[in-house]
N, C-alpha and C. Protein backbone atom coordinates (compact mmCIF):
# COMPACT_ATOMS: atom_id res chain seq x y z
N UNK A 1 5.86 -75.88 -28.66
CA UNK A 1 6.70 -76.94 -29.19
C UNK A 1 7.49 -76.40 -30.37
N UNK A 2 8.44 -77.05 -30.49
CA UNK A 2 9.63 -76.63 -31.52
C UNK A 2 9.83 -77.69 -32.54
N UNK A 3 9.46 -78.12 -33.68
CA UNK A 3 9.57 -78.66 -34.89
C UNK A 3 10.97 -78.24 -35.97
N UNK A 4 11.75 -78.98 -35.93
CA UNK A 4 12.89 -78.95 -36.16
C UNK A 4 12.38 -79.58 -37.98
N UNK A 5 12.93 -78.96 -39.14
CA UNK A 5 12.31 -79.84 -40.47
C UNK A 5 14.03 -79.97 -41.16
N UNK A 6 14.85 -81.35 -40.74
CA UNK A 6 16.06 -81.01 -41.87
C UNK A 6 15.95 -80.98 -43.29
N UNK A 7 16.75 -80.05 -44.15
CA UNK A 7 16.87 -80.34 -45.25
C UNK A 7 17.66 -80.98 -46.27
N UNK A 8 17.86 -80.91 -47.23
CA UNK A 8 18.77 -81.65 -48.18
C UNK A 8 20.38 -80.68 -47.72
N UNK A 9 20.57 -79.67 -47.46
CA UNK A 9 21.82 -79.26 -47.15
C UNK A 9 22.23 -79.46 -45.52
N UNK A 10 23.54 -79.54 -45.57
CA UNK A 10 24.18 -79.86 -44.62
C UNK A 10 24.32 -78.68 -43.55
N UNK A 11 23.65 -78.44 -42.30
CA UNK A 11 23.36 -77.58 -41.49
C UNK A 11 22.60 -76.41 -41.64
N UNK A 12 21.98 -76.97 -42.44
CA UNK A 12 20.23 -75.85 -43.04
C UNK A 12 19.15 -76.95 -42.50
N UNK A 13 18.25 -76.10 -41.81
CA UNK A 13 16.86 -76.37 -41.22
C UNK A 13 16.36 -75.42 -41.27
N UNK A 14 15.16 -75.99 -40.78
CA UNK A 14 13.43 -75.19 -40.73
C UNK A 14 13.22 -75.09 -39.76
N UNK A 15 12.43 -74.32 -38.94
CA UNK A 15 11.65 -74.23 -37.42
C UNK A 15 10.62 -73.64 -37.64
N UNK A 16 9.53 -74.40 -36.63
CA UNK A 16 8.53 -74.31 -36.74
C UNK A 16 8.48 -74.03 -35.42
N UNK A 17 7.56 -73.16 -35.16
CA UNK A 17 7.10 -72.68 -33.72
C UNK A 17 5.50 -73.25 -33.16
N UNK A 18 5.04 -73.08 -32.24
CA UNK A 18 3.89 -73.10 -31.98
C UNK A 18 3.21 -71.83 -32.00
N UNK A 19 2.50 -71.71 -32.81
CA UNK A 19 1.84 -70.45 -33.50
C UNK A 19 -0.20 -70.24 -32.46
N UNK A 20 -0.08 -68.77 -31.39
CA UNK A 20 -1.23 -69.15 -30.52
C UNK A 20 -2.06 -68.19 -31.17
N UNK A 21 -3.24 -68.31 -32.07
CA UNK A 21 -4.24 -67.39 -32.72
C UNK A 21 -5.46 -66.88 -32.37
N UNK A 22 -5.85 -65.89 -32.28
CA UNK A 22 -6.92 -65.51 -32.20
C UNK A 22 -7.79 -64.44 -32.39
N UNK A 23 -9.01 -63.71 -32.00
CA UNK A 23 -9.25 -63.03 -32.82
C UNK A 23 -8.59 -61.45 -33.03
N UNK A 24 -7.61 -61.60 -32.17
CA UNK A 24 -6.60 -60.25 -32.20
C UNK A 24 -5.35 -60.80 -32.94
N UNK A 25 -4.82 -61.55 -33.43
CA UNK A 25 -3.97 -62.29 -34.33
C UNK A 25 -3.45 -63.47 -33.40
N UNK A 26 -1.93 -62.82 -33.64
CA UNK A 26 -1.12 -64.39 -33.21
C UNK A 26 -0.12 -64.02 -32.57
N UNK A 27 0.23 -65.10 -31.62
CA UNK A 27 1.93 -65.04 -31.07
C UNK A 27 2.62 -66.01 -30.60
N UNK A 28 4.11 -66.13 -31.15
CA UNK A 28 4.74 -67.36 -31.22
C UNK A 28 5.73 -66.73 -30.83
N UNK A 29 6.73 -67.86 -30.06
CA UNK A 29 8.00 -67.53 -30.00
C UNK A 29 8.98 -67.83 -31.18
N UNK A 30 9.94 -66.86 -31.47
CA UNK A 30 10.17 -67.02 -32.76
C UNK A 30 11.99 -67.81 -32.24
N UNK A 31 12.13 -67.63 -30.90
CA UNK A 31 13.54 -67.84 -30.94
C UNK A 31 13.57 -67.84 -29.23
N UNK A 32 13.54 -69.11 -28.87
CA UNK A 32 14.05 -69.56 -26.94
C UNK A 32 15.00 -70.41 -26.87
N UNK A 33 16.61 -69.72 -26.36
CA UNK A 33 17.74 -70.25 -26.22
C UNK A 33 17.05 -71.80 -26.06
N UNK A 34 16.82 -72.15 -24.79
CA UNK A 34 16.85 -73.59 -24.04
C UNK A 34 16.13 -74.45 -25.09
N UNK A 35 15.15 -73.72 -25.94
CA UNK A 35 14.41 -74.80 -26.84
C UNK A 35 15.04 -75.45 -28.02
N UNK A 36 15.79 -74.68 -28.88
CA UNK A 36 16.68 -74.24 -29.54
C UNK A 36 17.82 -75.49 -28.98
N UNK A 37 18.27 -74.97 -28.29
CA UNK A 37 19.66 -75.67 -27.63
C UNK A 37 18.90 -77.57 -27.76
N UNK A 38 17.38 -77.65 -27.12
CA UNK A 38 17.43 -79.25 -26.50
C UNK A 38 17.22 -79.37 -28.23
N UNK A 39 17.00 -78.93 -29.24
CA UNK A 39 16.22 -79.17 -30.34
C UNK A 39 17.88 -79.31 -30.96
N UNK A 40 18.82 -78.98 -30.95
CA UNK A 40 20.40 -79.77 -31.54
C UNK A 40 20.89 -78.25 -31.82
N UNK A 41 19.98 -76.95 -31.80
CA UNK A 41 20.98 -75.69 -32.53
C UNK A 41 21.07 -74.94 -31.58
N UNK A 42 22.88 -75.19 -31.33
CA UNK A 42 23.49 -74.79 -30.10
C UNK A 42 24.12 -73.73 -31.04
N UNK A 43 23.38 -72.81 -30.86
CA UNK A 43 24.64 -71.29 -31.82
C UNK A 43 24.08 -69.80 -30.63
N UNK A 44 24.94 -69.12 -30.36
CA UNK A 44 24.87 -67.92 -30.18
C UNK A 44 24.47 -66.91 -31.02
N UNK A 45 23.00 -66.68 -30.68
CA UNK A 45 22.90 -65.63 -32.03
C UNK A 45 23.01 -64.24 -30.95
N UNK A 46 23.70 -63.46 -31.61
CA UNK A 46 24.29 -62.21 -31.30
C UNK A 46 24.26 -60.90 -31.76
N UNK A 47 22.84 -61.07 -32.69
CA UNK A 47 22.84 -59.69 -33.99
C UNK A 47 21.51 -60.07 -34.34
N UNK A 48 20.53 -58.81 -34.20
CA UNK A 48 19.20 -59.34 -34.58
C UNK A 48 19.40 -57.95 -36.03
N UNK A 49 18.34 -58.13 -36.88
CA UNK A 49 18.22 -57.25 -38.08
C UNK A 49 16.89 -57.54 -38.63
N UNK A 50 16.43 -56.25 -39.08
CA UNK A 50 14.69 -56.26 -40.17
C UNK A 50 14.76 -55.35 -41.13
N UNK A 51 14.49 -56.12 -41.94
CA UNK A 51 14.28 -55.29 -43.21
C UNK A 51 13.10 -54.95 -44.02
N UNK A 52 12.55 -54.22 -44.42
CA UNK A 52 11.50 -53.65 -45.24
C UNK A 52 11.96 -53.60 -46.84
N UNK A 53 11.15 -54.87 -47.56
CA UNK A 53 10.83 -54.19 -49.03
C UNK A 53 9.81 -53.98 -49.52
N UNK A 54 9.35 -53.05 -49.85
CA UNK A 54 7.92 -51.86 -50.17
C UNK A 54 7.99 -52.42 -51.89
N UNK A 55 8.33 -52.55 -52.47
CA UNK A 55 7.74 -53.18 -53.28
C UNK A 55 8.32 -54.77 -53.86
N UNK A 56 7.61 -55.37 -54.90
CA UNK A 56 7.51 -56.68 -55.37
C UNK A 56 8.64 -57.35 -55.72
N UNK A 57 9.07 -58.63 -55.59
CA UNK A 57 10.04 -58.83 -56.14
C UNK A 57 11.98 -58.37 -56.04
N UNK A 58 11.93 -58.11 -55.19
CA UNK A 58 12.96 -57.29 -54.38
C UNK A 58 13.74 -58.45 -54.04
N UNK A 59 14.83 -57.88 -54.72
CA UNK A 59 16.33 -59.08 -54.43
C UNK A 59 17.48 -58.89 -53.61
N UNK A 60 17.33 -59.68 -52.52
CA UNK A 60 18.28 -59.13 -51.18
C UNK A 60 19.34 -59.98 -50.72
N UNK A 61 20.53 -59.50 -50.49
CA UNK A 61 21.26 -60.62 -49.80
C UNK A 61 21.99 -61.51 -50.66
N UNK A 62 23.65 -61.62 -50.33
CA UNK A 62 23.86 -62.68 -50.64
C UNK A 62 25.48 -62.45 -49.41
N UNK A 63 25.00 -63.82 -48.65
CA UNK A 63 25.44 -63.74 -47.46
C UNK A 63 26.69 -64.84 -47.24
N UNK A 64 27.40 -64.58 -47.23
CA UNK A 64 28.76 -65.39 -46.94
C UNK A 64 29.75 -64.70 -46.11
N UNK A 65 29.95 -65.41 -44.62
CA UNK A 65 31.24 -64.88 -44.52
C UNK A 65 31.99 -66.08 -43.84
N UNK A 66 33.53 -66.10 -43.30
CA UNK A 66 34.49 -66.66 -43.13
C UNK A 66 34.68 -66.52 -42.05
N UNK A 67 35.26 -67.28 -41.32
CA UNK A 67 35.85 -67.21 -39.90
C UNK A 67 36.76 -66.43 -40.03
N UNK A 68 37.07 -65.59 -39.32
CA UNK A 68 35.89 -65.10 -37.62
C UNK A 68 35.02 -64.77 -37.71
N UNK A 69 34.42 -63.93 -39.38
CA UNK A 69 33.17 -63.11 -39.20
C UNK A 69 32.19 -64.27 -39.53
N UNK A 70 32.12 -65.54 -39.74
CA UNK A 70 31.21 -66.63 -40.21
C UNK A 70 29.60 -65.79 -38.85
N UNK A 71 28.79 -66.31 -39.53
CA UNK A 71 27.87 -66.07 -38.80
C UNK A 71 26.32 -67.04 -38.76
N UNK A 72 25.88 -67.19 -38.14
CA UNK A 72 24.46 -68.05 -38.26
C UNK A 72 23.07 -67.62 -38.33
N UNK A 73 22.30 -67.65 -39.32
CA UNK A 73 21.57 -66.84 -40.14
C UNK A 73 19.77 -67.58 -39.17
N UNK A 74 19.21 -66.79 -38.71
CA UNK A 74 17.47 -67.27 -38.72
C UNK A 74 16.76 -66.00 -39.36
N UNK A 75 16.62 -66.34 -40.08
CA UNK A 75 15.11 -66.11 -41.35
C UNK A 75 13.69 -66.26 -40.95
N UNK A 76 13.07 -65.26 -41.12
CA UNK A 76 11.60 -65.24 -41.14
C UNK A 76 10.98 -64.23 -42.04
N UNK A 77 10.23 -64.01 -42.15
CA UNK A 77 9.15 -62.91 -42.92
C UNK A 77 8.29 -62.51 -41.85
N UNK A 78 8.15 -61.28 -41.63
CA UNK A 78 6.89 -60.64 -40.75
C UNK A 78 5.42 -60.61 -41.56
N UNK A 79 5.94 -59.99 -42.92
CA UNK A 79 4.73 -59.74 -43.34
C UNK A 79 5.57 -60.22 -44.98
N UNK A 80 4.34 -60.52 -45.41
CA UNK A 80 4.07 -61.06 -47.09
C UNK A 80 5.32 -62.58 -46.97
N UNK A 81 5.40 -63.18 -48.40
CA UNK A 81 6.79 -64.14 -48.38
C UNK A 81 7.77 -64.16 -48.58
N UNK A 82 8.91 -64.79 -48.57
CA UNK A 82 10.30 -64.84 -48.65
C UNK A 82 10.30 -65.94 -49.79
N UNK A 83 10.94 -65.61 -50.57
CA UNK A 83 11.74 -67.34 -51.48
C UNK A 83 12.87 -67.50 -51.09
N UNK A 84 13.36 -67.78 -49.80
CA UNK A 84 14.91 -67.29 -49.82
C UNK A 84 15.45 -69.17 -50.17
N UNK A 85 16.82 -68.45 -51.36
CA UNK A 85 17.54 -69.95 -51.91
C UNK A 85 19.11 -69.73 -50.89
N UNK A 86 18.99 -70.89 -51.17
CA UNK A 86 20.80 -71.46 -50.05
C UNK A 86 21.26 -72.19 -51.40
N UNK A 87 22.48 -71.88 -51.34
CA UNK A 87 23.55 -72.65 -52.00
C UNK A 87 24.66 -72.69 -51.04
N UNK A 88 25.51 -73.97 -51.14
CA UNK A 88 26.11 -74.67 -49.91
C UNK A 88 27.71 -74.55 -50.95
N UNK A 89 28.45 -73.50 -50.26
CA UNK A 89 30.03 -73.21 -51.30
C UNK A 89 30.99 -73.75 -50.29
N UNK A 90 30.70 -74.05 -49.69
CA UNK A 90 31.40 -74.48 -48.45
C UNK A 90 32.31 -75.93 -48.97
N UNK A 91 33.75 -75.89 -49.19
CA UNK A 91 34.40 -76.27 -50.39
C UNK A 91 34.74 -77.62 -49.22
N UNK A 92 34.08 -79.04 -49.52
CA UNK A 92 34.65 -79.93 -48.28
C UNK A 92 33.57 -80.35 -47.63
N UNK A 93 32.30 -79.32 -47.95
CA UNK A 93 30.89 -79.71 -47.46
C UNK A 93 30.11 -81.35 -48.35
N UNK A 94 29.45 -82.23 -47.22
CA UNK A 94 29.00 -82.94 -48.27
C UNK A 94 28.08 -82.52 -49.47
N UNK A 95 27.31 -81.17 -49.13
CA UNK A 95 26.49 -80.59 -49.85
C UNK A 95 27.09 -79.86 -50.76
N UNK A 96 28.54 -79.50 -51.17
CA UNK A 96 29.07 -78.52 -52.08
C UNK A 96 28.39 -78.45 -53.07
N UNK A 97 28.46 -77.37 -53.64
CA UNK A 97 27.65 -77.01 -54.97
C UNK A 97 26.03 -77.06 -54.98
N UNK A 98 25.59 -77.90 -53.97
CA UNK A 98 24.31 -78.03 -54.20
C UNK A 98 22.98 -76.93 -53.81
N UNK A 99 22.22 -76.78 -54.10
CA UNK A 99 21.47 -75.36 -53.66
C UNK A 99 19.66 -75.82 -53.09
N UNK A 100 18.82 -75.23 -52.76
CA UNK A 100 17.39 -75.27 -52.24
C UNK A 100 16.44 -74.39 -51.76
N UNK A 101 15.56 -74.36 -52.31
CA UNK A 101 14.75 -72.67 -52.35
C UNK A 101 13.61 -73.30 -51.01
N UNK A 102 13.49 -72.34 -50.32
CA UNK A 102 11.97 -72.31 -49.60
C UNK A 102 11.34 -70.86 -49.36
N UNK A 103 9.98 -71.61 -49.30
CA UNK A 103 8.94 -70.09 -48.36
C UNK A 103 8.87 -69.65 -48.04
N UNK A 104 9.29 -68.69 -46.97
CA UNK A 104 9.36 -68.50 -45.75
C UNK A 104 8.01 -67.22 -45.45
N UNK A 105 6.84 -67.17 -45.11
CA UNK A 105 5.91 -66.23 -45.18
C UNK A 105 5.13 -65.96 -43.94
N UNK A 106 4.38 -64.45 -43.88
CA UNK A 106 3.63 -64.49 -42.51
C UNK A 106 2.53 -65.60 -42.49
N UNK A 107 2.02 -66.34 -43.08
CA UNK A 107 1.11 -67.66 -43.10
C UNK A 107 1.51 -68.70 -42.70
N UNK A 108 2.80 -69.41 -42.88
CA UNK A 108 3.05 -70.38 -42.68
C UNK A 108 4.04 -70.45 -41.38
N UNK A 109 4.75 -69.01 -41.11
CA UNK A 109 5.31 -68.76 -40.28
C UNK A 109 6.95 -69.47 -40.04
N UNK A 110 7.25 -70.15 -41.14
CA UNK A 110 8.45 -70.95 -41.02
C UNK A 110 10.25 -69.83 -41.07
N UNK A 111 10.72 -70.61 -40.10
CA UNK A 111 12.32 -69.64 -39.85
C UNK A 111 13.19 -70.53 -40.81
């Protein structure tokens, strides 16, 4: 099952997967077009990427681009957490200016 969580910004969500555990760990689907699609996020994702930071506190990213290159972002953490913050610059958005931090960690498993 696919758990859709909206947030206070305007086309920012959460996904939650069904997470299957046991005593060899876990496995979830992190990303199924058709589920995705019936769940309202109809986007082509077209570019997968992973990154490694080896140590603490490591400040990454700051992601904006414009049409044509606009692009649609899913977030996760493999291992340890993410704080990743959104701020919404999008000049015309109901959310302009406004910003929102979340979790994102191998525990809780949230995209």
């Amino acid at each position: 099952m696919l758990k859709i969580i909206d947030t206070k910004l305007k086309d920012v969500k959460i996904v939650e997967t069904d997470v299957f555990g046991d005593h060899r760990g876990f496995f979830t689907e992190t990303y199924t077009q058709n589920k995705f699609h019936e769940a309202g996020i109809d986007v082509d994702f077209i570019q997968d990427n992973q990154s490694l930071s080896v140590e603490p506190g490591v400040l990454r990213g700051m992601h904006y681009q414009r049409a044509p290159y606009a692009q649609t972002k899913l977030l996760r953490a493999v291992t340890g957490v993410i704080y990743d913050v959104l701020v919404d610059i999008r000049k015309g958005s109901p959310t302009y200016g406004k910003w929102e931090g979340y979790l994102l960690s191998e525990y809780n498993h949230r995209q």
